[in-house]
C-alpha atoms as a PDB file:
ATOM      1  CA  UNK A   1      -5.484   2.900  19.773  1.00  0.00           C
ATOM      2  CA  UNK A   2      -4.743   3.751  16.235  1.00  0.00           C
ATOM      3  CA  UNK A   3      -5.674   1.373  13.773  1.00  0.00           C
ATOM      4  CA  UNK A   4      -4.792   0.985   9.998  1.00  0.00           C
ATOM      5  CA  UNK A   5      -7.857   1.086   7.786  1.00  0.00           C
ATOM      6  CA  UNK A   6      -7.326  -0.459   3.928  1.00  0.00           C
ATOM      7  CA  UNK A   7      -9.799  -0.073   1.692  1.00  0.00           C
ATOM      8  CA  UNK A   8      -9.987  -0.468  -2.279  1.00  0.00           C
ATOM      9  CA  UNK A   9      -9.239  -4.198  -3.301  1.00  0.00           C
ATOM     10  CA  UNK A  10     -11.145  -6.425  -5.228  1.00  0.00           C
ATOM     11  CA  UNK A  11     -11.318  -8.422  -8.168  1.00  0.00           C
ATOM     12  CA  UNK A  12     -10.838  -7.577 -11.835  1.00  0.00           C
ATOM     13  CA  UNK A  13      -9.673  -8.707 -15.264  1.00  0.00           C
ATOM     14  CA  UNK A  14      -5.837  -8.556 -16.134  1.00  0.00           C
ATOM     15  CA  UNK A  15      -5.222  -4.942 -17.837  1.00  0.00           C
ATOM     16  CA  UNK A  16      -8.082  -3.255 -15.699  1.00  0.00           C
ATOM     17  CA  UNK A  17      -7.137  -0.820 -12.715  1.00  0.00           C
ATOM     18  CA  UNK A  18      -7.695  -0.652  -9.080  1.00  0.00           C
ATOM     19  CA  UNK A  19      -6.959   2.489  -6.518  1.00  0.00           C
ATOM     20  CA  UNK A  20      -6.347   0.909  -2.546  1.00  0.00           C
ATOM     21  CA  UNK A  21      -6.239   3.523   0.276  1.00  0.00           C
ATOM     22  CA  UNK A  22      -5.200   3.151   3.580  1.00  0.00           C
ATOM     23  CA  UNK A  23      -6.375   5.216   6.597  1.00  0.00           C
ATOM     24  CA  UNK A  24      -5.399   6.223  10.193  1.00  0.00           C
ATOM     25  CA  UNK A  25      -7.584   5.790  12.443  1.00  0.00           C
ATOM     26  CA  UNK A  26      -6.581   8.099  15.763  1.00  0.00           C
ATOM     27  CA  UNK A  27      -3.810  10.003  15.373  1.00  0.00           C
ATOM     28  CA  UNK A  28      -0.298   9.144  14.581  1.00  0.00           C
ATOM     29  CA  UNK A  29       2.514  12.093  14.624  1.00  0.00           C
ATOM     30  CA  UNK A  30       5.954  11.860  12.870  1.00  0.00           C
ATOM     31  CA  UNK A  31       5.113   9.513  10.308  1.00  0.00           C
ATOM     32  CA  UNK A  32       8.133   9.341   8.003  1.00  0.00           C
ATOM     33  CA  UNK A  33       6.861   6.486   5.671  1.00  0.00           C
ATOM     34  CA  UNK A  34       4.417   4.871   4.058  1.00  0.00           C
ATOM     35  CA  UNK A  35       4.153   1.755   2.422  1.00  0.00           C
ATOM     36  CA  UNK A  36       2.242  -1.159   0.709  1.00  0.00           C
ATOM     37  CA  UNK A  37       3.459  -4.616   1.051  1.00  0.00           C
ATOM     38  CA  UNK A  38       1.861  -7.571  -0.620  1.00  0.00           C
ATOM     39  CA  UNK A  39       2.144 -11.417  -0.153  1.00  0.00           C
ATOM     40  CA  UNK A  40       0.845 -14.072  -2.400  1.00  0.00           C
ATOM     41  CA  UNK A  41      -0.156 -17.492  -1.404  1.00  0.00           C
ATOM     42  CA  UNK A  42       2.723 -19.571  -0.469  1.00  0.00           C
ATOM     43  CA  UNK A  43       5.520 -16.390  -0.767  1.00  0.00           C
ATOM     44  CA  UNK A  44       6.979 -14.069   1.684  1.00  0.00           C
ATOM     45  CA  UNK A  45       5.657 -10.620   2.125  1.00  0.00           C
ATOM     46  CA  UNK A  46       7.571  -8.230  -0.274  1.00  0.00           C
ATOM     47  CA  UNK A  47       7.864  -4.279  -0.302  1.00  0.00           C
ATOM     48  CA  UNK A  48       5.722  -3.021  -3.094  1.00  0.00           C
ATOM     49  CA  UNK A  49       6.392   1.230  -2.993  1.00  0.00           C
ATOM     50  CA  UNK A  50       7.503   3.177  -0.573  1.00  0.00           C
ATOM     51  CA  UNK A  51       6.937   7.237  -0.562  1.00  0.00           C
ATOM     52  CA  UNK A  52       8.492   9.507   2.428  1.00  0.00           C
ATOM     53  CA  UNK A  53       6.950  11.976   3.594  1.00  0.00           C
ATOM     54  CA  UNK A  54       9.047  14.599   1.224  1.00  0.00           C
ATOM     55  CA  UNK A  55       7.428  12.755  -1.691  1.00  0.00           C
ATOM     56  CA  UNK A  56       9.891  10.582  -2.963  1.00  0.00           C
ATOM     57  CA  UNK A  57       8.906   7.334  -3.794  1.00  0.00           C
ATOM     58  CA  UNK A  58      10.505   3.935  -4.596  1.00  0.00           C
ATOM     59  CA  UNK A  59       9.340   1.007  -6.034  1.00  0.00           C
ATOM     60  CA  UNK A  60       9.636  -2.441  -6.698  1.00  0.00           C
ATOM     61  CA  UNK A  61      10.926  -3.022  -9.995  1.00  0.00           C
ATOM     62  CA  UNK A  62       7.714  -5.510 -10.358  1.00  0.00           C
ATOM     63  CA  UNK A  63       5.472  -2.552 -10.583  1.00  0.00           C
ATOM     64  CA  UNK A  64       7.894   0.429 -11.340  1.00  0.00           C
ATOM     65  CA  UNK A  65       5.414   2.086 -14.492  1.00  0.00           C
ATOM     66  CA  UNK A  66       2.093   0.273 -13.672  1.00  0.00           C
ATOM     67  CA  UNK A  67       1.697   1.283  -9.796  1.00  0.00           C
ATOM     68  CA  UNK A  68       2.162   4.838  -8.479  1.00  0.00           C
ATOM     69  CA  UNK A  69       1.872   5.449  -4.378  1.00  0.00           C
ATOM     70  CA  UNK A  70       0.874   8.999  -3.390  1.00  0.00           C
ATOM     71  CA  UNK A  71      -0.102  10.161   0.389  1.00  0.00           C
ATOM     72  CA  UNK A  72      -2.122  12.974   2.030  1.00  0.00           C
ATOM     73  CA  UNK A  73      -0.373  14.021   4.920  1.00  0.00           C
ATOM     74  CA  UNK A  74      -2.959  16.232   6.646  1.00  0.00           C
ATOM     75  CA  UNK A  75      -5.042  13.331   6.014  1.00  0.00           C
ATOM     76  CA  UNK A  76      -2.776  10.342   7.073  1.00  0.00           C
ATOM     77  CA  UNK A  77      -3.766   8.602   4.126  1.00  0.00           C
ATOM     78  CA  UNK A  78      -1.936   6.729   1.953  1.00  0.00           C
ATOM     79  CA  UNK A  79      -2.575   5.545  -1.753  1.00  0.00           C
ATOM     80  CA  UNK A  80      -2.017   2.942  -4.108  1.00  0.00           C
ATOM     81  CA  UNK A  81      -2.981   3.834  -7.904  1.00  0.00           C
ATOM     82  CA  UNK A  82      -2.692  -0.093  -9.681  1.00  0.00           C
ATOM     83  CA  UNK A  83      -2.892   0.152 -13.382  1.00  0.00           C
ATOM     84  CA  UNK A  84      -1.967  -2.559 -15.964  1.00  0.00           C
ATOM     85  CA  UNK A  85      -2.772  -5.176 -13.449  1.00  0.00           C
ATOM     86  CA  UNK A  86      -1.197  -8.890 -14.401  1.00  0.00           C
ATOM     87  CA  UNK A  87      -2.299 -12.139 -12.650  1.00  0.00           C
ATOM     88  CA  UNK A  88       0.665 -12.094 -10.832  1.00  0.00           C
ATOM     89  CA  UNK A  89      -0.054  -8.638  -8.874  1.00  0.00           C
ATOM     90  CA  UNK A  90      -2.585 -11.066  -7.149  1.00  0.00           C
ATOM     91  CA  UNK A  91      -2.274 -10.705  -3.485  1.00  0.00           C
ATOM     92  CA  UNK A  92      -3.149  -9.459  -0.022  1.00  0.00           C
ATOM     93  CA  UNK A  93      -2.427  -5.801  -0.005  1.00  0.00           C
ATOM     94  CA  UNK A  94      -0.853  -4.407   3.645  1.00  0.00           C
ATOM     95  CA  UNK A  95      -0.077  -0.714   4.319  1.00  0.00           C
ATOM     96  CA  UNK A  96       2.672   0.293   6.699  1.00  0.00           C
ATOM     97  CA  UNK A  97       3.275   3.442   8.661  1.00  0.00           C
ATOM     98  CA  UNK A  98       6.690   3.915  10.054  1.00  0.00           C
ATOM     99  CA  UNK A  99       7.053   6.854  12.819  1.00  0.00           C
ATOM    100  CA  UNK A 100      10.791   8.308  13.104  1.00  0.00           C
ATOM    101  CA  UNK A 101      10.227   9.579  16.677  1.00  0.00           C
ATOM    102  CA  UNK A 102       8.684   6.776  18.561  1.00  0.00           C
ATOM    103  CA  UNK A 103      10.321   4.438  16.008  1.00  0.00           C
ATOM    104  CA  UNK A 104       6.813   2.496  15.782  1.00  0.00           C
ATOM    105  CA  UNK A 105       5.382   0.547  12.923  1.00  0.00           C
ATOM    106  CA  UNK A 106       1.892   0.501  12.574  1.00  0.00           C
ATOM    107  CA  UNK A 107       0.207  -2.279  10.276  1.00  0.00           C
ATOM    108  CA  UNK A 108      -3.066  -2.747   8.225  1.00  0.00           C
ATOM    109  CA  UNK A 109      -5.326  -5.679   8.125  1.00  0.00           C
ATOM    110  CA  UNK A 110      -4.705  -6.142   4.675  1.00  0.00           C
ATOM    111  CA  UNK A 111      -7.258  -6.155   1.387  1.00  0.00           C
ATOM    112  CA  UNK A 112      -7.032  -8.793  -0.998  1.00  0.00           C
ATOM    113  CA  UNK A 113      -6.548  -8.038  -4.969  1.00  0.00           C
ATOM    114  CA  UNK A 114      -7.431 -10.798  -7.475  1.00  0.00           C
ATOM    115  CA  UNK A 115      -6.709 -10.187 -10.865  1.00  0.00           C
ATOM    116  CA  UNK A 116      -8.164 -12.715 -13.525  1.00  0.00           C
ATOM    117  CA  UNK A 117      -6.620 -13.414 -16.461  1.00  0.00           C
END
């Protein structure tokens, strides 16, 4: 059974930097993207980056200049480089794997991010 392994959050002062990862565990084949979703206490879950597997990424315009999202695909592995971090990034972190073949999502546990201001 493959699981979804984040790792990476934790707490820090507004302006400081954090660098989540998120890991396949087993294997997964034809995975066209990967993501990182976030939800905040008392909001929905919203789309944070996206980058295919070509490399192109998108992001929210939230984080467009502060966040960058990078994977490793002989790795599975997907990244989340947070700089410039605002009290407002505060959140559980989730990745998502989407597969193009099986058309199966695959999701994380999540890792929370606090960011004092």
């Amino acid at each position: 059974q493959v699981q979804l392994v984040e790792s990476g959050g934790g707490l820090v002062q507004a302006g400081g930097s954090l660098r989540l990862s998120c890991a396949a565990s087993g294997s997964i084949f034809g995975i066209n993207s990967m993501d990182w979703y976030r939800q905040a206490p008392g909001k929905q879950r919203e789309l944070v980056a996206t980058v295919f597997r070509t490399g192109t990424a998108n992001y929210a315009d939230s984080v467009k200049g502060r966040f960058t999202i990078s994977r490793d695909n002989a790795k599975n592995t997907v990244y989340l480089q947070m700089n410039s971090l605002k009290p407002e990034d505060t959140a559980i972190y989730y990745c998502h794997y989407f597969t193009s073949g099986a058309s199966r999502h695959y999701w994380g546990q999540g890792t929370q991010v606090t960011i004092s201001s």
